[in-house]
Protein backbone atom coordinates (compact mmCIF):
# COMPACT_ATOMS: atom_id res chain seq x y z
CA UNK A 1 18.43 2.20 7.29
CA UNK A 2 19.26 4.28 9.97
CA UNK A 3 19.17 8.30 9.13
CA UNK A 4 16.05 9.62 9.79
CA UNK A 5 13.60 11.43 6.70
CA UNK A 6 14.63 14.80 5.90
CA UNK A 7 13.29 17.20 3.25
CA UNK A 8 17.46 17.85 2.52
CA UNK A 9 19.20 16.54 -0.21
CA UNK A 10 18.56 15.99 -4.08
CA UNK A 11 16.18 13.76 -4.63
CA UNK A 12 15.40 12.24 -7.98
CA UNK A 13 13.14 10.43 -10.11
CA UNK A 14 11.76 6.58 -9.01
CA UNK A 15 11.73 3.53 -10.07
CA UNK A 16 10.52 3.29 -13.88
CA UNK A 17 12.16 6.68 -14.90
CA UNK A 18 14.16 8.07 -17.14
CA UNK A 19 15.15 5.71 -19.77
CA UNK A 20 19.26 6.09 -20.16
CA UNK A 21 18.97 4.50 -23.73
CA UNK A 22 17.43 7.77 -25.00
CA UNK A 23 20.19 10.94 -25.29
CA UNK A 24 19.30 14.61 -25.92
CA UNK A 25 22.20 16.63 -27.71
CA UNK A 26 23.45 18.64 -24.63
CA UNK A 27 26.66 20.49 -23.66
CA UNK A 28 28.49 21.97 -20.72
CA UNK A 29 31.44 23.66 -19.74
CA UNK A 30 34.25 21.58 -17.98
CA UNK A 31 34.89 23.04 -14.53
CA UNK A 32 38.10 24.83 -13.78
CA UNK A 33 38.04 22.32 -10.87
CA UNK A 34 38.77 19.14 -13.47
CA UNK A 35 41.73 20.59 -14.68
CA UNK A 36 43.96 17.79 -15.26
CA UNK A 37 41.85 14.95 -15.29
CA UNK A 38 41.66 12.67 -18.77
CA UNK A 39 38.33 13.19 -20.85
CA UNK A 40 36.92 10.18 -20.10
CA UNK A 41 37.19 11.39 -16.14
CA UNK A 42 35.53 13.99 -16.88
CA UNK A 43 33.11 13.00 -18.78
CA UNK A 44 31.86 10.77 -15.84
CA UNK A 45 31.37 13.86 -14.04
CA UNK A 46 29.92 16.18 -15.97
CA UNK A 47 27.59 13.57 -17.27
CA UNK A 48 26.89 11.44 -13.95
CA UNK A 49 23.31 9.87 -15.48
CA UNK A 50 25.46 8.20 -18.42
CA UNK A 51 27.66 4.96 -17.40
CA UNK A 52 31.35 5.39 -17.95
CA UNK A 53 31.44 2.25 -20.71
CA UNK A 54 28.31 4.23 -21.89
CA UNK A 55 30.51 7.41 -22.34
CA UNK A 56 33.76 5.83 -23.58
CA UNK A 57 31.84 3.93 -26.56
CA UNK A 58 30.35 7.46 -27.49
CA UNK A 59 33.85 9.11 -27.15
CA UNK A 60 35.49 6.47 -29.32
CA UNK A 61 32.82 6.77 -31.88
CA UNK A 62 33.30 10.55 -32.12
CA UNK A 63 29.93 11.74 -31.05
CA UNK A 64 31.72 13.63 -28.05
CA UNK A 65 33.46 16.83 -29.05
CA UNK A 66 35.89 19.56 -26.98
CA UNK A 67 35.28 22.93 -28.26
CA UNK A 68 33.75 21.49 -31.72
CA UNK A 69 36.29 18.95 -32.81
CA UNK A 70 36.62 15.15 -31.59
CA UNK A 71 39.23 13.93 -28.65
CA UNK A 72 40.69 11.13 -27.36
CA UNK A 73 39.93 9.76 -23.74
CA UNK A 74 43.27 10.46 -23.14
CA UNK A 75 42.80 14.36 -23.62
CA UNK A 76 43.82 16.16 -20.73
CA UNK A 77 40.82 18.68 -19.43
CA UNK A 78 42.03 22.69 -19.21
CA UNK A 79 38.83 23.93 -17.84
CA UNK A 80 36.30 25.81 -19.53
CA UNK A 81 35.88 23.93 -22.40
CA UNK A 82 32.52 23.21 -23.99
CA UNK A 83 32.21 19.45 -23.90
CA UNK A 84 29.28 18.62 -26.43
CA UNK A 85 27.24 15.27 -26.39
CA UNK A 86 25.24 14.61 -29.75
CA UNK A 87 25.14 10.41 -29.99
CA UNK A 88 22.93 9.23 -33.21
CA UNK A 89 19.09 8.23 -32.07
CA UNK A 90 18.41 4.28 -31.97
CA UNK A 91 16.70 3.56 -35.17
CA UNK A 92 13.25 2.84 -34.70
CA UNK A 93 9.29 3.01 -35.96
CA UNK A 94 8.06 6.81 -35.42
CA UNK A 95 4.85 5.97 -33.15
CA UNK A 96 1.82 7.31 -34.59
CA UNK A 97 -0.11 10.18 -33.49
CA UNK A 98 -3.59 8.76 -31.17
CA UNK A 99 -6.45 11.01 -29.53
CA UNK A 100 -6.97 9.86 -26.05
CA UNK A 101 -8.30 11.70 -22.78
CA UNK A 102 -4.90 13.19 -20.94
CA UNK A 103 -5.38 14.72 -17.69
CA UNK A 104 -2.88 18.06 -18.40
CA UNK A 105 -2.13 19.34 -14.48
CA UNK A 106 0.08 22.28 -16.40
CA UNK A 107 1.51 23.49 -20.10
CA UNK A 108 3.04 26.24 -20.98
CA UNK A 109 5.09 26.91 -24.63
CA UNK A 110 8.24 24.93 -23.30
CA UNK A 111 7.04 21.46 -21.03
CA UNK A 112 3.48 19.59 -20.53
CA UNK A 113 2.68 17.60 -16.81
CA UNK A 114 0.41 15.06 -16.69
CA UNK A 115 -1.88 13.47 -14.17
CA UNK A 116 -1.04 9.78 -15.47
CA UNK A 117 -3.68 7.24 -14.25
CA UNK A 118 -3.57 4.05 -13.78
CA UNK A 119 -3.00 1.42 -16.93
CA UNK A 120 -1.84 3.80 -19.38
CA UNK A 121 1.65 1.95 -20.61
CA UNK A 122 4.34 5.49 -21.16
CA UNK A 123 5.80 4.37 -24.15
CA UNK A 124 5.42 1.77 -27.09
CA UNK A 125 7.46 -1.06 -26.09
CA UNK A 126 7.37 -5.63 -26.70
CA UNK A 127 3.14 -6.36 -26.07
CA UNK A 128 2.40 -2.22 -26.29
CA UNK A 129 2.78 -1.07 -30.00
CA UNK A 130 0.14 1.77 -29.40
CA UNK A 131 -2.44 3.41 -27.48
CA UNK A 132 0.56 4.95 -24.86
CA UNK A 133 0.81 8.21 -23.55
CA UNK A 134 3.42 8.63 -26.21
CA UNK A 135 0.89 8.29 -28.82
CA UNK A 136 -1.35 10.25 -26.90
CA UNK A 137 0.90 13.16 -26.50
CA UNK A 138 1.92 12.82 -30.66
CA UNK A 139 -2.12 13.80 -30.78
CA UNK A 140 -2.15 16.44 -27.83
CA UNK A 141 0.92 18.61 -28.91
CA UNK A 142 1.78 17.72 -32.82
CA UNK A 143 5.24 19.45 -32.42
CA UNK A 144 6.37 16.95 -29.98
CA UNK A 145 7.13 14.61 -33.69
CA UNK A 146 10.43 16.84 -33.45
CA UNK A 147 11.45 16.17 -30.25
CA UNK A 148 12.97 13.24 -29.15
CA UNK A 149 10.97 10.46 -27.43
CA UNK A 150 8.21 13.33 -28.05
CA UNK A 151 9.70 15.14 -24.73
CA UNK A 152 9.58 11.69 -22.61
CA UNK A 153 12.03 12.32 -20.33
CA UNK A 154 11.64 9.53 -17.58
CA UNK A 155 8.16 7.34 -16.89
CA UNK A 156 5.89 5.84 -14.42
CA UNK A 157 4.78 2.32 -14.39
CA UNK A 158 1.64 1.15 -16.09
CA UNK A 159 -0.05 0.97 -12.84
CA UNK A 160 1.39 3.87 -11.19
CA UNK A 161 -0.01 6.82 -10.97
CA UNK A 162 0.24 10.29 -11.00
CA UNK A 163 3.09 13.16 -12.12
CA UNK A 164 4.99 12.65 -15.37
CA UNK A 165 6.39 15.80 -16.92
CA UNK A 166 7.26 16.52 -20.42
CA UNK A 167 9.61 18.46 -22.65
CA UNK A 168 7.60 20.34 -25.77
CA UNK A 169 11.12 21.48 -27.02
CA UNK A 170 14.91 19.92 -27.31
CA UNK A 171 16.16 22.95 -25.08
CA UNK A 172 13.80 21.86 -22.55
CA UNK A 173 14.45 18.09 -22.92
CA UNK A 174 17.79 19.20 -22.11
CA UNK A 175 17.40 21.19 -19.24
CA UNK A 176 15.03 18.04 -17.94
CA UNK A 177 17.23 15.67 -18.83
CA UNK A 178 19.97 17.36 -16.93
CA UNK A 179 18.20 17.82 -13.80
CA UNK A 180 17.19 14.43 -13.83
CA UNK A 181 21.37 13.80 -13.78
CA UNK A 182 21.99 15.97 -11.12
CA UNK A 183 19.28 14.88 -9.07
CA UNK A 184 17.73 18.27 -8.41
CA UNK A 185 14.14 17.07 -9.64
CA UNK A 186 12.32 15.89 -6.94
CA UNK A 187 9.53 13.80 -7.33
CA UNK A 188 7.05 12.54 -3.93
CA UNK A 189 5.41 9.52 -4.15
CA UNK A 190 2.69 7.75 -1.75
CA UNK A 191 2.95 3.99 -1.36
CA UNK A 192 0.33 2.27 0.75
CA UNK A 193 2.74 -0.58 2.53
CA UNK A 194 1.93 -3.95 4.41
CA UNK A 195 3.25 -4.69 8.08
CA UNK A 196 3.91 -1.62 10.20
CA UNK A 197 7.09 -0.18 9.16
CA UNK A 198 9.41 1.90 11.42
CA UNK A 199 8.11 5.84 11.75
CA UNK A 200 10.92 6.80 8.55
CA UNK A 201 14.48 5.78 7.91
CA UNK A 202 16.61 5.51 4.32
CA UNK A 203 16.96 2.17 2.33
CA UNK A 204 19.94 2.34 0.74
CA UNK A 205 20.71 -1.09 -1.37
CA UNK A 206 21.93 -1.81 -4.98
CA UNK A 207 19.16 -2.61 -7.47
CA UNK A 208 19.78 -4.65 -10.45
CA UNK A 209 18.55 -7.42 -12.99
CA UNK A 210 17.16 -10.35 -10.97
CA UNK A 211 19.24 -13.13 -12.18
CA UNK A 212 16.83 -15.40 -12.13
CA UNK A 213 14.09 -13.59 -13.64
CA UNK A 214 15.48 -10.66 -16.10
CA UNK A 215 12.17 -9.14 -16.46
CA UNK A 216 12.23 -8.26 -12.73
CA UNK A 217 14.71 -5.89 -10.70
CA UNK A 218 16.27 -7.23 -7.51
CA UNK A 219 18.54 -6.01 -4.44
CA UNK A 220 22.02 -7.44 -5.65
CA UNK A 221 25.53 -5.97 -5.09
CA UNK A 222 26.22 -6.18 -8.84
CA UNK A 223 23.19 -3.62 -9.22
CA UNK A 224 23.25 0.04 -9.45
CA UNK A 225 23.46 2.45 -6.44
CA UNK A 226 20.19 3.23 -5.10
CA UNK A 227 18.54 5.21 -1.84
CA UNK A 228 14.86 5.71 -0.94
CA UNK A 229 13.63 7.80 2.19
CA UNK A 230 10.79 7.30 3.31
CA UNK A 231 8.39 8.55 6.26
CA UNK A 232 5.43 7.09 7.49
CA UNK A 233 2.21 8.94 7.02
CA UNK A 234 -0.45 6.95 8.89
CA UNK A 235 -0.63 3.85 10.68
CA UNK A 236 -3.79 1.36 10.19
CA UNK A 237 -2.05 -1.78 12.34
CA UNK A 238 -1.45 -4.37 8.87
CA UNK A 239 -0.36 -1.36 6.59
CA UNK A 240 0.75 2.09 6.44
CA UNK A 241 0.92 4.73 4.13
CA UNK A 242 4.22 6.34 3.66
CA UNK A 243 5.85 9.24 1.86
CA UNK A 244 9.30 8.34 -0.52
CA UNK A 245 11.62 10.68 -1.93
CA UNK A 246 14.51 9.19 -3.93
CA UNK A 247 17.41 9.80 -3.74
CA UNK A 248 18.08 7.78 -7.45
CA UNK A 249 15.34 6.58 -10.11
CA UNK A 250 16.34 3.29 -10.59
CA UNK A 251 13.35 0.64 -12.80
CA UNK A 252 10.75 -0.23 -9.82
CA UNK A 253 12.76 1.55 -7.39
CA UNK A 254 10.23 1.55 -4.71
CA UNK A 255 8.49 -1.66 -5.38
CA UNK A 256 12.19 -3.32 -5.00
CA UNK A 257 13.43 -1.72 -2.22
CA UNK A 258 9.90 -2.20 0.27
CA UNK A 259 9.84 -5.74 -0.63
CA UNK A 260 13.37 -6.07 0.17
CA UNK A 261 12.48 -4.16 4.08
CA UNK A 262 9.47 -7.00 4.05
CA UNK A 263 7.10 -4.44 3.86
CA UNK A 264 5.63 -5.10 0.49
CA UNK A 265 3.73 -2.10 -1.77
CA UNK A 266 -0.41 -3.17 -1.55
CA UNK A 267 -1.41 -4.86 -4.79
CA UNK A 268 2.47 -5.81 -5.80
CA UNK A 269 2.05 -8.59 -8.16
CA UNK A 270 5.59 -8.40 -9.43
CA UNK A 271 7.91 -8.36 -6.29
CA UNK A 272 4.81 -10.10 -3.40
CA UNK A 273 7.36 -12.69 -2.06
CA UNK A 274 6.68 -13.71 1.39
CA UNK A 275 3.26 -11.70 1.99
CA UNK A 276 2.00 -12.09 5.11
CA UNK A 277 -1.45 -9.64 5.00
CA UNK A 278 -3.65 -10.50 2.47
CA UNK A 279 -5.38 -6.69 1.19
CA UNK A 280 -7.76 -6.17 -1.92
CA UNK A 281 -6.29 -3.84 -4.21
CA UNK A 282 -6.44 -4.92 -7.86
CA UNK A 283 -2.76 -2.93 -8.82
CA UNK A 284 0.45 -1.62 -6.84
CA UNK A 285 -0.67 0.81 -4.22
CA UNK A 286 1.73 3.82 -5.54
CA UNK A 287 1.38 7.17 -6.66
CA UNK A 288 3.76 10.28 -7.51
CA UNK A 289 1.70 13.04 -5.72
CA UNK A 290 4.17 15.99 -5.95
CA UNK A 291 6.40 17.10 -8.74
CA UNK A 292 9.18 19.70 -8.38
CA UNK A 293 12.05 21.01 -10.50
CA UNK A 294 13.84 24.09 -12.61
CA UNK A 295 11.79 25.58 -14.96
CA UNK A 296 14.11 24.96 -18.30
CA UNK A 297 13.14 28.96 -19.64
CA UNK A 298 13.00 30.98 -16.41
CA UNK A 299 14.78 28.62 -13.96
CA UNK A 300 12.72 29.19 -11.35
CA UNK A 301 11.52 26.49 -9.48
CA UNK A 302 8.09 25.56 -10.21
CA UNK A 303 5.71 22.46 -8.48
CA UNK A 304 2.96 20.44 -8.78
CA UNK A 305 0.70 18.23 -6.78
CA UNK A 306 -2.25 15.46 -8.00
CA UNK A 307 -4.35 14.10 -5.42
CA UNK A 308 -4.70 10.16 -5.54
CA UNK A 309 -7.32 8.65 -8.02
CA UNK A 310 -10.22 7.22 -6.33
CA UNK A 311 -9.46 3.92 -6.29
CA UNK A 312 -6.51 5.22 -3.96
CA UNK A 313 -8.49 6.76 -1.83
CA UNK A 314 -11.10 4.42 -1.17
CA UNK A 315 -8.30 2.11 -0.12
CA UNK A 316 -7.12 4.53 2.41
CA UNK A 317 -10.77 4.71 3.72
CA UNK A 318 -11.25 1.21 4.04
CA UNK A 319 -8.08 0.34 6.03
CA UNK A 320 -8.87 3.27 8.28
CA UNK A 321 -12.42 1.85 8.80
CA UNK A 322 -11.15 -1.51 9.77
CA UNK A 323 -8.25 -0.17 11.64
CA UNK A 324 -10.80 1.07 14.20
């Protein structure tokens, strides 16, 4: 730590977000200003949110094209090119389409954003087959069948709540997809903390498989890049609550990194190590409170903000009651 909170920067998407597995077709122009790299350079910056291996597989199979005809990594970049990604889907079930209540903050003809509360899994996955807000979204907005990931773009954690937005068309998906890469959606999030953390400051430490438990993310140096900012919001002498803005969306970003600062997240069953205040709270303590990026069809930016749930804020007015 050591830089001090700042609204400045690009911020991204947190912990649990957008899943790198899924691609939309998308395609840009090479900049004048990588004239004379090798496509596979390139490629790595044009398309930051894709790994290089990632891109060179894709390249070698021929799902990467320069101006509408396959290239070799080896291709020298003019400028001005339209570089075109359009990998095959992974094969999989097509989820089914399932009525459930949705709390719908904002819609419109091109993206959806929901209020996600707590327990409600994103996406079908190992143990959740159904009853996600994929299936609930199939229901909501039939059309979303022809979209990819039916306009899932990045997620939350079961027991996270709050913001999650939604593409209800590929250009969209696209467009979100692409912000998501260049960091310039910004998504807030409120984490009730233990311990009394310092007033703000930036975490900036790797986060990667937990080589001793793969189901869990860990601070390692073989992990991926990864910065939260943080400031704290109030004080009540065992906890805090404190604003994060990311800086990357890496899986259980935030949990990871305040565990790491020995501050663990309230009601962290995962990454609890070494938790020193024992509070009531039967899930993690976090919530994505503000939403803000490009609007794919106008481009003008656009925001949203969701209150916490109750349970939230009852937790806030308890520690304030006994912090007095």
């Amino acid at each position: 730590m050591g830089r001090d909170y700042t609204d400045g920067g690009k911020d991204e998407s947190d912990n649990s977000d957008w899943d790198a597995s899924f691609v939309a077709p998308m395609s840009a122009e090479a900049p004048r200003a990588l004239a004379g790299l090798r496509l596979d350079q390139a490629l790595a910056r044009m398309f930051p949110q894709y790994s290089r291996s990632r891109l060179q597989a894709w390249l070698a199979a021929g799902h990467i094209t320069v101006d509408g005809a396959p290239a070799a990594s080896r291709t020298l970049v003019r400028g001005g090119e339209r570089v075109a990604l359009a990998p095959p889907a992974a094969p999989q079930a097509a989820p089914r389409a399932q009525r459930m209540p949705l709390m719908v903050a904002y819609e419109d003809a091109d993206l959806v954003v929901i209020n996600k509360p707590a327990g409600l899994v994103v996406h079908p996955g190992a143990g959740q087959p159904d009853r996600t807000l994929m299936n609930a979204l199939l229901a909501h907005a039939p059309q979303l069948a022809g979209v990819p990931r039916a306009g899932i773009v990045h997620r939350l954690d079961k027991d996270t709540t709050g913001l999650i937005v939604v593409a209800k068309t590929l250009e969209s998906q696209t467009s979100l997809v692409r912000q998501l890469g260049e960091r310039t959606m910004r998504r807030v999030y409120w984490a009730v903390v233990q311990g009394d953390p310092p007033a703000s400051g930036v975490i900036d430490a790797p986060v990667g498989r937990d080589t001793r438990a793969r189901t869990r993310m860990a601070v390692t140096r073989r992990g991926k890049d990864a910065v939260t900012r943080y400031r704290v919001l109030e004080r009540y002498g065992h906890a805090a609550l404190v604003e994060c803005r990311l800086e990357t969306g890496r899986t259980h970003q935030i949990r990871v990194h305040f565990q790491h600062i020995r501050h663990p997240i309230v009601g962290e069953a995962t990454y609890r190590r070494g938790t020193r205040h024992g509070i009531a709270f039967g899930r993690q303590a976090l919530h994505a409170i503000e939403l803000s990026l490009l609007h794919p069809r106008s481009g003008k930016p656009v925001s949203w903000r969701a209150e916490p749930p109750a349970d939230f804020k009852r937790l806030l007015a308890s520690l304030r009651r006994d912090s007095t």
